[in-house]
Every structure is written in structure tokens, then in C-alpha cells.
N, C-alpha and C. Protein backbone atom coordinates (compact mmCIF):
# COMPACT_ATOMS: atom_id res chain seq x y z
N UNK A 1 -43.92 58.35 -64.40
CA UNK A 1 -42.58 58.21 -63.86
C UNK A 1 -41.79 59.46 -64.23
N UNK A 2 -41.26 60.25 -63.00
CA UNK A 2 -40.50 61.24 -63.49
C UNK A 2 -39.01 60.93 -63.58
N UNK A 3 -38.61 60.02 -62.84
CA UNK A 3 -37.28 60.00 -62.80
C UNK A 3 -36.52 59.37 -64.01
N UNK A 4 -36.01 59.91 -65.40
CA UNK A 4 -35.99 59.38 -66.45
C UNK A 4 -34.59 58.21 -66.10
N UNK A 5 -33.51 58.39 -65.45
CA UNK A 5 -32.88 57.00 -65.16
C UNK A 5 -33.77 55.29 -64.45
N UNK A 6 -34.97 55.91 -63.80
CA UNK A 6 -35.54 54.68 -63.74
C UNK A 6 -36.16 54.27 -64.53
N UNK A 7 -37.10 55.22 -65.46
CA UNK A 7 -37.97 55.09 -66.70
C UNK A 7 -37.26 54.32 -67.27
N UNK A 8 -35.87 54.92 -67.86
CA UNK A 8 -34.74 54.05 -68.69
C UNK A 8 -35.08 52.99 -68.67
N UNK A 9 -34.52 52.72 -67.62
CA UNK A 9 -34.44 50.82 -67.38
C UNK A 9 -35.57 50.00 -67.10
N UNK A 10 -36.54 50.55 -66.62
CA UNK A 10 -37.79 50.13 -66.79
C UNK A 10 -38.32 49.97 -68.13
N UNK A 11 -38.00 50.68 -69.15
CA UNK A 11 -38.51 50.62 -70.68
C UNK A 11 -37.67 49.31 -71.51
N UNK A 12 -35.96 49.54 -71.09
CA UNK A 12 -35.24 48.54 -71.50
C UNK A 12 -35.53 47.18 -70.91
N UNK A 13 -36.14 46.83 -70.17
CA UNK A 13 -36.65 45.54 -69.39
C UNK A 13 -37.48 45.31 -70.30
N UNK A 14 -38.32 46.02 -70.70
CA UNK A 14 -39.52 45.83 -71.68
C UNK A 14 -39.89 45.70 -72.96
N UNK A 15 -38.21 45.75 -73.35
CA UNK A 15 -38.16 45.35 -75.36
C UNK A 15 -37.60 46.99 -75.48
N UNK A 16 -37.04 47.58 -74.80
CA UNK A 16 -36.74 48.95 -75.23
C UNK A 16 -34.78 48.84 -75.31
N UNK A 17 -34.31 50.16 -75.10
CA UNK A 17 -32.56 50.11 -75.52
C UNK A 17 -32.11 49.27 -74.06
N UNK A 18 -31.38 48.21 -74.41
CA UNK A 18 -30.89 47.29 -73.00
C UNK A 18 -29.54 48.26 -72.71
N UNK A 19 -28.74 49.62 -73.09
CA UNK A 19 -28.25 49.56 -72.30
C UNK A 19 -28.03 50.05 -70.85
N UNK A 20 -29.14 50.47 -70.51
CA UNK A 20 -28.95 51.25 -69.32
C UNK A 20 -29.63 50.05 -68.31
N UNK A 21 -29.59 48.31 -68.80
CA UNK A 21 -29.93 47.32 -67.86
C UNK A 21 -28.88 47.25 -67.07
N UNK A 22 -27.49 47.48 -67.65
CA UNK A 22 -26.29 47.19 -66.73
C UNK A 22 -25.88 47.91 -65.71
N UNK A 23 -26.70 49.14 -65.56
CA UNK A 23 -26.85 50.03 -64.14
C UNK A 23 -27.54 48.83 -63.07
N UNK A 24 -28.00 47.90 -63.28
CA UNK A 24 -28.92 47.07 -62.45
C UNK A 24 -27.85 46.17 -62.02
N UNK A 25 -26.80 45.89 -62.94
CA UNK A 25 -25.52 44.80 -62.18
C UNK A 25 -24.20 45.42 -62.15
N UNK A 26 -24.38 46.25 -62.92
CA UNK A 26 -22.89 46.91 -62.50
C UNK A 26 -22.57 48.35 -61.67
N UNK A 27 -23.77 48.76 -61.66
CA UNK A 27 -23.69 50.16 -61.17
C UNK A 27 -25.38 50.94 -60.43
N UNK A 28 -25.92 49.73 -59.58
CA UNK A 28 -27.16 49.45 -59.13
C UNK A 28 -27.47 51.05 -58.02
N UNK A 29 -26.83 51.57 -57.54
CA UNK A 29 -26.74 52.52 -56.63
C UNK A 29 -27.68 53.60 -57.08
N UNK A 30 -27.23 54.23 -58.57
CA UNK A 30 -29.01 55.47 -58.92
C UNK A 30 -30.22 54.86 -58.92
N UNK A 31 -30.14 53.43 -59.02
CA UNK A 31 -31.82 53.25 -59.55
C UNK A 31 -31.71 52.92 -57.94
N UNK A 32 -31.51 51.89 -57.65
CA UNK A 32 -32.12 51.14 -56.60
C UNK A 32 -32.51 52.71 -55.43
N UNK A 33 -31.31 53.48 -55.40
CA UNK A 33 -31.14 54.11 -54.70
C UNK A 33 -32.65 55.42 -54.75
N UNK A 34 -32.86 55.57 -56.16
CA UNK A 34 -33.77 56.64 -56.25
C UNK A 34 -35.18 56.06 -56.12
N UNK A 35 -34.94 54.57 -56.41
CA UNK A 35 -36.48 53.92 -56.46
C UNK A 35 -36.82 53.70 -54.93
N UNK A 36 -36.11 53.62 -54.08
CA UNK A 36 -36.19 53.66 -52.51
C UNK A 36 -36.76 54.82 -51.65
N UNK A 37 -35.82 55.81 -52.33
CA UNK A 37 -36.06 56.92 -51.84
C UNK A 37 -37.46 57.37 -52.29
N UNK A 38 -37.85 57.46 -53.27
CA UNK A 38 -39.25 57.40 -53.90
C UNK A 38 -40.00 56.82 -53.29
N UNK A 39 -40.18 55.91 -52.96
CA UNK A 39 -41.42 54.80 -52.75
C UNK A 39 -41.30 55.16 -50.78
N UNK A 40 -40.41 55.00 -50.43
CA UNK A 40 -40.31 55.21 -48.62
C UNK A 40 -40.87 56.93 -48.39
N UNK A 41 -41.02 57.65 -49.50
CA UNK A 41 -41.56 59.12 -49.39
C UNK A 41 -42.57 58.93 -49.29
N UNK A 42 -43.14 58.19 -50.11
CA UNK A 42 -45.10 57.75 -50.55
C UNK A 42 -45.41 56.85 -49.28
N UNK A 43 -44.44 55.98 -48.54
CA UNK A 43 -44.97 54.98 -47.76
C UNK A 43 -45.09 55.60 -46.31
N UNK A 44 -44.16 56.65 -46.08
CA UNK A 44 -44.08 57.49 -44.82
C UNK A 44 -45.49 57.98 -44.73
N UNK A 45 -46.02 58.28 -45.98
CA UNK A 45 -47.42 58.56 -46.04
C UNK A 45 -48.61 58.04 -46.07
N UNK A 46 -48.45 56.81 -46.86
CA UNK A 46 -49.07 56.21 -46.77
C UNK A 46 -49.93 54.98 -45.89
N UNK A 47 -48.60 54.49 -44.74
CA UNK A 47 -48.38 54.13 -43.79
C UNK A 47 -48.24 54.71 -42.15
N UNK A 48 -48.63 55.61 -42.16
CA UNK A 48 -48.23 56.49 -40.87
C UNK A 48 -48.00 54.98 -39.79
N UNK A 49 -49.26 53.95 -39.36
CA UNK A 49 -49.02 53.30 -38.48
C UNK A 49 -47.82 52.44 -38.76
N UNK A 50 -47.10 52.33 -39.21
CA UNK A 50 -45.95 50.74 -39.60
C UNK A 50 -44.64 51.95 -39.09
N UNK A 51 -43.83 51.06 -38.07
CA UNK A 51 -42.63 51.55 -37.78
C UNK A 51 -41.82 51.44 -38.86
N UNK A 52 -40.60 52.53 -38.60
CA UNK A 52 -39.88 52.99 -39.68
C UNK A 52 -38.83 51.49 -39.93
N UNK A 53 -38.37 50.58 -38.95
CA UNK A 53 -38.15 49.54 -39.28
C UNK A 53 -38.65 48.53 -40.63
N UNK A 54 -39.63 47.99 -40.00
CA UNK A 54 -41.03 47.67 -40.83
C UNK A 54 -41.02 48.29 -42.48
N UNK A 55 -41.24 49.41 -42.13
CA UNK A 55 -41.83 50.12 -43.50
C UNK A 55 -40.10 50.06 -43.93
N UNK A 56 -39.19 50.53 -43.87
CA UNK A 56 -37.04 50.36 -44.48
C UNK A 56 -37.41 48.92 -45.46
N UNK A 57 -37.86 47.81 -44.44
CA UNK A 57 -37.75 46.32 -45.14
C UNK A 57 -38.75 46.17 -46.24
N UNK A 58 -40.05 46.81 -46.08
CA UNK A 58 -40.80 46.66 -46.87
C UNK A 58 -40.62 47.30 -48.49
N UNK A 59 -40.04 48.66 -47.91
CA UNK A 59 -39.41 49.19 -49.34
C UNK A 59 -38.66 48.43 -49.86
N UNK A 60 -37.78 48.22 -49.65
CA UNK A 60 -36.40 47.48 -50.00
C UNK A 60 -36.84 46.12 -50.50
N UNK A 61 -38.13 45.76 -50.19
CA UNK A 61 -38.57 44.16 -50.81
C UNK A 61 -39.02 44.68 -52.29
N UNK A 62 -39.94 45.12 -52.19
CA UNK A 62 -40.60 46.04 -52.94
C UNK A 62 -39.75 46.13 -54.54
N UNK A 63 -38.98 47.24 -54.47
CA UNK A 63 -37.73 47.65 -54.72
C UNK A 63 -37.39 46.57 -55.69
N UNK A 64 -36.61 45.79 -54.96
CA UNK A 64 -35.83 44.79 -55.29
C UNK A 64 -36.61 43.48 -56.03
N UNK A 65 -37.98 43.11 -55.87
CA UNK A 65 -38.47 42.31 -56.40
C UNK A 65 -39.18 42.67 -57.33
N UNK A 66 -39.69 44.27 -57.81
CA UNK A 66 -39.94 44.71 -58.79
C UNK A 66 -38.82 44.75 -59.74
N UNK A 67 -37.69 45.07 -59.36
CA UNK A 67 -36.64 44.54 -60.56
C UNK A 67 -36.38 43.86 -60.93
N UNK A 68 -36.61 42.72 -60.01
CA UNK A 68 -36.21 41.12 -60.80
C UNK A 68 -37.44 40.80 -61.12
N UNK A 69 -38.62 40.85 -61.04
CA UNK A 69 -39.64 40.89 -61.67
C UNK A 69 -39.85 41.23 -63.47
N UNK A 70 -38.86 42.70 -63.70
CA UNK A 70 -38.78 43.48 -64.71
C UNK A 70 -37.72 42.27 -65.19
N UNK A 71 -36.67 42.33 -64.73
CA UNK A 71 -35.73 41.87 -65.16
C UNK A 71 -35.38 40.10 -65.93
N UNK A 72 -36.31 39.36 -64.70
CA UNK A 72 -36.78 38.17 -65.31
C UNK A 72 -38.12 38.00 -64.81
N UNK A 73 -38.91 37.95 -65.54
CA UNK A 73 -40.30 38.02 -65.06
C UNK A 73 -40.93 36.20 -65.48
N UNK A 74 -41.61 35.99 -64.09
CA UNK A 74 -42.37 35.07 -64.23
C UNK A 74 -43.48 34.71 -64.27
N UNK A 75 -44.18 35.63 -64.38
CA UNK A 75 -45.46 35.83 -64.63
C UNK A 75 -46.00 37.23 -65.33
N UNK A 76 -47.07 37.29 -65.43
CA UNK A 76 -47.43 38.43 -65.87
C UNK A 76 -47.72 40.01 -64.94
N UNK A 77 -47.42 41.01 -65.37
CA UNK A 77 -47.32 42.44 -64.77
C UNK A 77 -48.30 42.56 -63.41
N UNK A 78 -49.29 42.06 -63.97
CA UNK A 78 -50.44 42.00 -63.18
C UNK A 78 -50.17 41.05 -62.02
N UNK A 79 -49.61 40.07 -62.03
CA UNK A 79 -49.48 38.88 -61.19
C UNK A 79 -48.62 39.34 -60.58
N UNK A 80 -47.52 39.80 -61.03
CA UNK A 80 -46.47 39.90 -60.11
C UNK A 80 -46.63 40.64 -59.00
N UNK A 81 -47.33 41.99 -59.61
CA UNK A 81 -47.68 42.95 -58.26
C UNK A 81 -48.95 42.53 -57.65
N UNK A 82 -48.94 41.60 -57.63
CA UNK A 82 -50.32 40.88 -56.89
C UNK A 82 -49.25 40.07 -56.02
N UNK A 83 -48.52 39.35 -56.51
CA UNK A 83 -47.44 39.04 -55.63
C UNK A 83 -46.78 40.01 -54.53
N UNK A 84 -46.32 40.70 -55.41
CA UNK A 84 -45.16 41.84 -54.44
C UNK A 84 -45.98 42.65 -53.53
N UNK A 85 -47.53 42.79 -53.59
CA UNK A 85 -48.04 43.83 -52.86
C UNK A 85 -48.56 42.48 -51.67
N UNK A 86 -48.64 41.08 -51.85
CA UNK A 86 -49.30 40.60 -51.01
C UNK A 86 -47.69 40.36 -50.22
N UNK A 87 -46.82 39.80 -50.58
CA UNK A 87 -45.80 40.10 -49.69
C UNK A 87 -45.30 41.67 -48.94
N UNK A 88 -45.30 42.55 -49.89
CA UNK A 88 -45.18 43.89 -48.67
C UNK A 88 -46.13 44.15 -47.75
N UNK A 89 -47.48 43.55 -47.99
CA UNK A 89 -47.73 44.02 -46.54
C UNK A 89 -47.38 42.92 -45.61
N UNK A 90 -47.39 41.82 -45.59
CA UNK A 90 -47.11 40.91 -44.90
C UNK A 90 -45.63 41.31 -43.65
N UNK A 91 -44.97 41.96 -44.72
CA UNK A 91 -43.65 42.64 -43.98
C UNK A 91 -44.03 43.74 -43.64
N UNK A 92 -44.87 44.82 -43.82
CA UNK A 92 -45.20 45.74 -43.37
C UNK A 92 -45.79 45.79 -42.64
N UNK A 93 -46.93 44.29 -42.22
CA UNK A 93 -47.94 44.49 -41.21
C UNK A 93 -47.57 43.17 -40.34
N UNK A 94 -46.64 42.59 -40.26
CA UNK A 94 -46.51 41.01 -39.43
C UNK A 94 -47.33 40.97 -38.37
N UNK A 95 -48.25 39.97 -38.86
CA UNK A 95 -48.92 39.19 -37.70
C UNK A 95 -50.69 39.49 -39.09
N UNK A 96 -50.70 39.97 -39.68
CA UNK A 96 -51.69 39.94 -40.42
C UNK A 96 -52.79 41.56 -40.26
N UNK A 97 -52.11 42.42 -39.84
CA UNK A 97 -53.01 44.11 -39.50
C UNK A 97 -53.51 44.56 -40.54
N UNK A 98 -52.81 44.18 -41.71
CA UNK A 98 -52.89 44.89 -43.48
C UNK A 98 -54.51 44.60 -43.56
């Protein structure tokens, strides 16, 4: 991870310094914002076939359920993104293409 404001809060989710969690409710705009921009760079690529529609929602699930994942987690690391990756493609590929 290069971007050390997401590292931050990714570490503080994890037993590390909680205060840079309150960027996540009070001031959500750098992370969410850089973790989007990040991941829709890799997916433009990774995805060539999925319209840019498609692939916007899929980030943004992504995104957002990896933080509340971090944030209150209900399962384990492993599970979750077994979760979150079987739901992004589902939104990325509707109708079952993934």
C-alpha cells in the first residue's frame, strides 16, 4: 500500500492508532476518495469488457464494504473478501459472465 492515509486507517482498524478512524465518519472524502480512484485504475484494466457504468458500481461496492468490513468485521479477512469479490463480480458481470 502506497498511499500512507489509507495504510493509516487500515492499520488503525486493526489494533493500530484509532485516530485517523474518524476520517471514515467525519471526513470520509481522502480515503474513500483515493481508494476509488485506485482500484477503478486497476479495474479499467483489469476489466476492459464491463462498461464504465458497471465497473463505477462495482468499485464503489468494493470500496465501501471493505471498510465496513475493516471497520466492523464479521468474519474473518479471508471470508470477507471471499464475500466482497463474489459480490463485485456479480455487479460487474450481471447475469452471471464472471
Amino acid at each position: 500500500m502506497d498511499n500512507p492515509l489509507v495504510k493509516s486507517v487500515l492499520v488503525a482498524a486493526r489494533g493500530g492508532e484509532d485516530d485517523l478512524l474518524a476520517y471514515l465518519t467525519t471526513r470520509p472524502e481522502p480515503v474513500f476518495g483515493t481508494a476509488m480512484a485506485m482500484l477503478d485504475a486497476y479495474a479499467v484494466e483489469a476489466w476492459p469488457d464491463v462498461d464504465e457504468e458497471s465497473r463505477g458500481l462495482a468499485v464503489e461496492t468494493i470500496v465501501r464494504l471493505t471498510v465496513s468490513h475493516i471497520v466492523q468485521p464479521v468474519a474473518s479477512p479471508e471470508e470477507s473478501a471471499r464475500r466482497i469479490a463474489t459480490i463485485t463480480a456479480r455487479i460487474a458481470y450481471p447475469g452471471g459472465r464472471a
